[in-house]
C-alpha atoms as a PDB file:
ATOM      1  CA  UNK A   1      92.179 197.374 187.785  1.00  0.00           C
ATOM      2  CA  UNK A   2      89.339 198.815 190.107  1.00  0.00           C
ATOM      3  CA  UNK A   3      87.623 200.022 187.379  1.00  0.00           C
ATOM      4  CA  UNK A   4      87.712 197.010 185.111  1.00  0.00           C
ATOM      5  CA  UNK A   5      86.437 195.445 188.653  1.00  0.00           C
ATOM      6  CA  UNK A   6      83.303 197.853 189.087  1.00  0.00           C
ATOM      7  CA  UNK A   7      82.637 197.923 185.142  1.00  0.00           C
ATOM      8  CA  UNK A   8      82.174 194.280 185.403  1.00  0.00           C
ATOM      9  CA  UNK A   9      79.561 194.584 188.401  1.00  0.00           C
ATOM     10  CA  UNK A  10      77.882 197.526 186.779  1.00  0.00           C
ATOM     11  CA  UNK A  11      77.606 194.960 183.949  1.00  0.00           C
ATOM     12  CA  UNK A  12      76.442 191.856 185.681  1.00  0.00           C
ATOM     13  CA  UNK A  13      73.508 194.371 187.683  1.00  0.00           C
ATOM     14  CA  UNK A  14      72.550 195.792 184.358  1.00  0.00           C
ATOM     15  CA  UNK A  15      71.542 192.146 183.327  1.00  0.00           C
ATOM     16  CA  UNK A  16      70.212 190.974 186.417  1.00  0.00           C
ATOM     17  CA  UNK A  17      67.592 193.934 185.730  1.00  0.00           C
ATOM     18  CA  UNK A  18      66.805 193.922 181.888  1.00  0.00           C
ATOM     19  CA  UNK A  19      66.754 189.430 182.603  1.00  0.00           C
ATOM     20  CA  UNK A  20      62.534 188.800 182.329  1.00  0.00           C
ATOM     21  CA  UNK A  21      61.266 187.897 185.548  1.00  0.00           C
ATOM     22  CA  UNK A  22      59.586 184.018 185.929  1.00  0.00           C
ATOM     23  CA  UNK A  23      56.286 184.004 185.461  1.00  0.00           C
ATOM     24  CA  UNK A  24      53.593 181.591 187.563  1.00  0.00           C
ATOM     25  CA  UNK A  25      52.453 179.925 184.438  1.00  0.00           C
ATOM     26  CA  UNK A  26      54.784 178.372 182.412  1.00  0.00           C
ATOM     27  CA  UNK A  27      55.191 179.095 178.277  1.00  0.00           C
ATOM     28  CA  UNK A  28      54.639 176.211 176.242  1.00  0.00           C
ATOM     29  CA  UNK A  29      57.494 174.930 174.242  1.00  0.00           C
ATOM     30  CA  UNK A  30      57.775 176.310 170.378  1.00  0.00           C
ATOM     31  CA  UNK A  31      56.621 173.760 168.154  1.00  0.00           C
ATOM     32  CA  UNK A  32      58.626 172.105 165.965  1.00  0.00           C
ATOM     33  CA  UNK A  33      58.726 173.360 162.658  1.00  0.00           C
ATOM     34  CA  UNK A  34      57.222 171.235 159.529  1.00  0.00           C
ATOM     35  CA  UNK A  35      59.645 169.096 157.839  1.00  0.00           C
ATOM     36  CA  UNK A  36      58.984 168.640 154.163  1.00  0.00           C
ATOM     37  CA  UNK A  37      59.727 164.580 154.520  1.00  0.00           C
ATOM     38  CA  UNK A  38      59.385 164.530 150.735  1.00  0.00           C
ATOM     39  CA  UNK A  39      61.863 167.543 149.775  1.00  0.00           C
ATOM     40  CA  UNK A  40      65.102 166.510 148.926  1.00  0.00           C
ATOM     41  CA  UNK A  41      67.038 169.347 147.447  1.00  0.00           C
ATOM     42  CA  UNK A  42      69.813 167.212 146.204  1.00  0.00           C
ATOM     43  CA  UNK A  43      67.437 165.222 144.479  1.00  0.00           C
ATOM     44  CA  UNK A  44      66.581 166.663 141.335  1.00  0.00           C
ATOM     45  CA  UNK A  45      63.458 165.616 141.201  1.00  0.00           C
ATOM     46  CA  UNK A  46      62.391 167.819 144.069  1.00  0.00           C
ATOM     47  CA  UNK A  47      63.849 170.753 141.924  1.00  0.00           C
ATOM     48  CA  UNK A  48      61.746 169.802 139.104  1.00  0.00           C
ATOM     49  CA  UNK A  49      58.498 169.862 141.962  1.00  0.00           C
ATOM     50  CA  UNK A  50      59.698 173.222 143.302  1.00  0.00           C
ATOM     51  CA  UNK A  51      60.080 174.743 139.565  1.00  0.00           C
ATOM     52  CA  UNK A  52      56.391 173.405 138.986  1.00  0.00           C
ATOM     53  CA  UNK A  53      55.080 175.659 141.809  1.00  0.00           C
ATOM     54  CA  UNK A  54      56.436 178.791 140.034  1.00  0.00           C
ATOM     55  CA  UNK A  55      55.085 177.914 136.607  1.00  0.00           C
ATOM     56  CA  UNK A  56      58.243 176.621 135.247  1.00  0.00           C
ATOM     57  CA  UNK A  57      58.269 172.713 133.774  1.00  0.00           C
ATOM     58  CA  UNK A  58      61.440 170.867 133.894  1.00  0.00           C
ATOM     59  CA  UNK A  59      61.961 167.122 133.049  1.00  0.00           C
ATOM     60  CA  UNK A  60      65.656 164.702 133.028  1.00  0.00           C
ATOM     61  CA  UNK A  61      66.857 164.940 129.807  1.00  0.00           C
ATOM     62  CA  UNK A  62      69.787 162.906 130.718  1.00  0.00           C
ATOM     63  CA  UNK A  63      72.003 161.054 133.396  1.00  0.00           C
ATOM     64  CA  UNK A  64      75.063 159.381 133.425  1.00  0.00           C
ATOM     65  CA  UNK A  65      77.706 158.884 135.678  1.00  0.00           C
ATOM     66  CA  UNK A  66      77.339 161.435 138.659  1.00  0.00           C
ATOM     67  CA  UNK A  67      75.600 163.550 136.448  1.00  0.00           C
ATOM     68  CA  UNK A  68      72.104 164.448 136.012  1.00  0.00           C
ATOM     69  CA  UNK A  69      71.220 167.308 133.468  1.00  0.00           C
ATOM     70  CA  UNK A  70      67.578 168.923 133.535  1.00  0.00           C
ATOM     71  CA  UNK A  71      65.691 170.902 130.606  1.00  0.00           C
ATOM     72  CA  UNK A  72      63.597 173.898 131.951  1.00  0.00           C
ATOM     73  CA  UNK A  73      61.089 175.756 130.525  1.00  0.00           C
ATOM     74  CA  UNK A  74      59.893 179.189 132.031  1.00  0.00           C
ATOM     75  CA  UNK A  75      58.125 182.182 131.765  1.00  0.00           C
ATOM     76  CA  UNK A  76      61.794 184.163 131.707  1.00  0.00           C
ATOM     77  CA  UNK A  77      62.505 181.700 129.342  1.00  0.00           C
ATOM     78  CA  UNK A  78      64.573 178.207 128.871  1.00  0.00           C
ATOM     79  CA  UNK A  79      67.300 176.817 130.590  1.00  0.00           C
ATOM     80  CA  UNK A  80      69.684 173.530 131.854  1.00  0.00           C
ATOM     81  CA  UNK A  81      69.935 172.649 135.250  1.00  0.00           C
ATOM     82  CA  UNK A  82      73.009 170.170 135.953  1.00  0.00           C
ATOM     83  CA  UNK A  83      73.432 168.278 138.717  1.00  0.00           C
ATOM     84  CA  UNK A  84      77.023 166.797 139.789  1.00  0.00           C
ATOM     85  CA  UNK A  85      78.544 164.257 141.906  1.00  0.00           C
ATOM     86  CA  UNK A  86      75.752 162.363 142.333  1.00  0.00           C
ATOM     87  CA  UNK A  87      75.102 158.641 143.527  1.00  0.00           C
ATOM     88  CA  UNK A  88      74.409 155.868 141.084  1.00  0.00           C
ATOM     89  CA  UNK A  89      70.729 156.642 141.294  1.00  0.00           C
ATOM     90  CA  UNK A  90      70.797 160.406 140.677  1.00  0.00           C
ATOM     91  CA  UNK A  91      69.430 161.427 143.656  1.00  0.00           C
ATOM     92  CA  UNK A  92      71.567 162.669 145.976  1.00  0.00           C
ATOM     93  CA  UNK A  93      73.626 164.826 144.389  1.00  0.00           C
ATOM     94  CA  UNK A  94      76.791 167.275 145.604  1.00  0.00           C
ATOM     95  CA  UNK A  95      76.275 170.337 143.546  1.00  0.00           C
ATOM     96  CA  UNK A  96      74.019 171.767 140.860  1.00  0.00           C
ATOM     97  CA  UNK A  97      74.523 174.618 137.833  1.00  0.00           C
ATOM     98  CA  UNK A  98      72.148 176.597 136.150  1.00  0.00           C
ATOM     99  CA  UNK A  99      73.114 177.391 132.690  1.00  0.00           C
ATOM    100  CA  UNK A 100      71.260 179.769 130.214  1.00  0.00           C
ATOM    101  CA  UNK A 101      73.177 180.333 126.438  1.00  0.00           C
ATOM    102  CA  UNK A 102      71.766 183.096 123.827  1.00  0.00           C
ATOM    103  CA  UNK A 103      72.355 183.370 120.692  1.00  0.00           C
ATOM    104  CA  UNK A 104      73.412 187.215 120.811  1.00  0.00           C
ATOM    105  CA  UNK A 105      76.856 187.621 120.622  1.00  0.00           C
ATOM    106  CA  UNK A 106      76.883 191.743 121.163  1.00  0.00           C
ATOM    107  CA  UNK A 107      79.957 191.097 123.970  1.00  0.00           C
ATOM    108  CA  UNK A 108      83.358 190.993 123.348  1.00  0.00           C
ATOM    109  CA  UNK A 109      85.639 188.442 125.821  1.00  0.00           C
ATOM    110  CA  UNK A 110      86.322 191.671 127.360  1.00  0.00           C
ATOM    111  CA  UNK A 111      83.037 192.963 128.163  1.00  0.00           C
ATOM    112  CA  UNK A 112      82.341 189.654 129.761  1.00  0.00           C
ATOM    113  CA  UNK A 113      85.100 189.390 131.328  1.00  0.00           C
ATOM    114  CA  UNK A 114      84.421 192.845 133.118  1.00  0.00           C
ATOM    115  CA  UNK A 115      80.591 191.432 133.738  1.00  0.00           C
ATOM    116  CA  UNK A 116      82.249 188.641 135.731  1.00  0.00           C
ATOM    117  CA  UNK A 117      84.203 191.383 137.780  1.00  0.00           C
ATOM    118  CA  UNK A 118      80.835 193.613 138.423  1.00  0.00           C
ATOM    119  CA  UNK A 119      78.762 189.950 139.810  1.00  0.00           C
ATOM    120  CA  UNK A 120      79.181 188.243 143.153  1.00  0.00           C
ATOM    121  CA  UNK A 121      77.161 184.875 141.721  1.00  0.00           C
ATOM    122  CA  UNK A 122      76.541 185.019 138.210  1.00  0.00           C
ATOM    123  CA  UNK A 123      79.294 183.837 136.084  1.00  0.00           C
ATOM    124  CA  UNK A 124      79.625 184.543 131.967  1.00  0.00           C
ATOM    125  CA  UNK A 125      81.142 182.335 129.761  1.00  0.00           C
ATOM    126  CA  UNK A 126      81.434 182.162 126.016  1.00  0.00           C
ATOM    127  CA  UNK A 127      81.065 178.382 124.798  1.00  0.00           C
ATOM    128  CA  UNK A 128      83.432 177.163 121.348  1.00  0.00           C
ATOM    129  CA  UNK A 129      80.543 178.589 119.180  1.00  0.00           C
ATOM    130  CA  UNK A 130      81.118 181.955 120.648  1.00  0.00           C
ATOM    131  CA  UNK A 131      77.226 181.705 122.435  1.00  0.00           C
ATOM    132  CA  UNK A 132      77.483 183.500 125.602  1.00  0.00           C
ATOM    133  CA  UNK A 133      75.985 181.641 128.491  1.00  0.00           C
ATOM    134  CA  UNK A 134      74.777 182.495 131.918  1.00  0.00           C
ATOM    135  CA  UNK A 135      75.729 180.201 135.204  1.00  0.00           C
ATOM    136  CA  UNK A 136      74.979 180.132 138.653  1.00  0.00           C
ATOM    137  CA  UNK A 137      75.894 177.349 140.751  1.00  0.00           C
ATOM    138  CA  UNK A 138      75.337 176.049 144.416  1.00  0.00           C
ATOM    139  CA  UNK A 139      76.027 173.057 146.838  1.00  0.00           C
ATOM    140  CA  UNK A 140      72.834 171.335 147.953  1.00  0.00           C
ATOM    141  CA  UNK A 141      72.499 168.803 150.483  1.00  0.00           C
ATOM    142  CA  UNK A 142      69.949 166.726 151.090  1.00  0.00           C
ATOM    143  CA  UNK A 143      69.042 168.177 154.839  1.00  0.00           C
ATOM    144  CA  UNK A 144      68.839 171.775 152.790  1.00  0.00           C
ATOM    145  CA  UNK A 145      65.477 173.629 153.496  1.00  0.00           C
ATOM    146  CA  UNK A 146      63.197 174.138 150.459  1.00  0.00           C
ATOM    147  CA  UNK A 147      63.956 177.848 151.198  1.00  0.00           C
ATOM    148  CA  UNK A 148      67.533 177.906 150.479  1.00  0.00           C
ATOM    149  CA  UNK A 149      66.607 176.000 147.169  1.00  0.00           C
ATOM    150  CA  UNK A 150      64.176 179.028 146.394  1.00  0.00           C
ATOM    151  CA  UNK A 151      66.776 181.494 146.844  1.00  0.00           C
ATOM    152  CA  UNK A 152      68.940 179.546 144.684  1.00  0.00           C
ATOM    153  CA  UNK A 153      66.197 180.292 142.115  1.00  0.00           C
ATOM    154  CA  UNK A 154      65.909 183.718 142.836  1.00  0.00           C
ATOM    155  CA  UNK A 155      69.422 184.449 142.628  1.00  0.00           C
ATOM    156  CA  UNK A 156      69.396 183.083 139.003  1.00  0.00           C
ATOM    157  CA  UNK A 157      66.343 184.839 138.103  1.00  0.00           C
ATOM    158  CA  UNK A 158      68.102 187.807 139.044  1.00  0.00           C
ATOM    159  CA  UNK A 159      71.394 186.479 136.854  1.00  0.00           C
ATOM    160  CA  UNK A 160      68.507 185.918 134.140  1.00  0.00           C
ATOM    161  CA  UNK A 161      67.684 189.202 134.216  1.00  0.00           C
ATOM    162  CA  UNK A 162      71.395 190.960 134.347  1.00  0.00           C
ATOM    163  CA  UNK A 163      72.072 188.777 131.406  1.00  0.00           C
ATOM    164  CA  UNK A 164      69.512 190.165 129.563  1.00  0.00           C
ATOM    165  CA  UNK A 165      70.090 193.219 130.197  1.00  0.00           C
ATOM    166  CA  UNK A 166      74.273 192.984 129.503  1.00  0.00           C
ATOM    167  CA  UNK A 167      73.554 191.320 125.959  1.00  0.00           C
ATOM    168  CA  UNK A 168      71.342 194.593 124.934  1.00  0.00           C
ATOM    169  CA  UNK A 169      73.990 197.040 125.658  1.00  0.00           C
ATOM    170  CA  UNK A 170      77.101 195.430 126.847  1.00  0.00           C
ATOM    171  CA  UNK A 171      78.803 199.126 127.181  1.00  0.00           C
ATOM    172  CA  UNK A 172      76.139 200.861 129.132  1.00  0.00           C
ATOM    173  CA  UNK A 173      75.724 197.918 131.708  1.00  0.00           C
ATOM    174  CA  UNK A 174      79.090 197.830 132.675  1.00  0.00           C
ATOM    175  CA  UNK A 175      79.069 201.719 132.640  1.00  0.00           C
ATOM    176  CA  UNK A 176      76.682 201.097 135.766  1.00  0.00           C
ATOM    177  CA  UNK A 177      77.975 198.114 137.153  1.00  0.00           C
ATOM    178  CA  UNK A 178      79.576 198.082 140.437  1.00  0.00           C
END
């Protein structure tokens, strides 16, 4: 019990020292950080403004119900952005998917299947035609920094990319995967 007793003091005179010592003049306080007033990122309109700064256009090809659904066009190439549970205006949504499809069908069920057990955040799926299709989705809110939007977009980029790469040679991806 002693020495729980002293390695407590030890402790408390450890901290005492390393603890900065006041200063005469006092530190200004941090200023407050820049708030995009205009950045909403369940809005999809803000996604379409954040896509524009990255040389991507995207534009409402429909909405109906709680559901909004996007058309992108990219350098990497073209893609659907959905947004769910939205209000009755479409702008302030619960949840949004981004959805790629190619017209390669080099994997068998199996194969994808695997590809969904090698990814944390990319999900396959093979629609009724037999397309495969890439998806990544995410909850946005509308208090969500324009940062956590952008690495929404970089994680699908990067499920873009491993797509791309699977359809090629389904075999020697998952040969490598994780």
């Amino acid at each position: 019990m002693i020495w729980k007793a002293l390695a407590l003091l030890a402790a408390a005179v450890l901290l005492a020292a390393a603890a900065p010592k006041p200063s005469a003049r006092k530190a200004a306080p941090p200023k407050p950080a820049a708030v995009d007033t205009d950045f909403n990122a369940s809005n999809p309109a803000s996604l379409i403004q954040v896509l524009s700064g990255l040389d991507a256009h995207g534009e409402i090809v429909r909405s109906n119900g709680d559901s909004v659904m996007l058309k992108v066009t990219s350098p990497a190439g073209a893609f659907e952005v959905q947004f769910a549970g939205c209000d009755a205006h479409g702008r302030t949504c619960a949840a949004l998917q981004f959805d790629a499809a190619s017209t390669q069908r080099t994997a068998t069920l199996a194969e994808i299947n695997r590809f969904n057990q090698s990814s944390l955040t990319c999900r396959m799926i093979q629609d009724r035609d037999g397309k495969p299709h890439i998806v990544y989705s995410a909850l946005v809110s509308p208090d969500e920094p324009r940062s956590d939007l952008l690495s929404d977009i970089n994680a699908w980029r990067g499920c873009i990319g491993d797509f791309g790469t699977f359809l090629k040679d389904p075999a020697g991806y998952l040969a490598s995967a994780p």
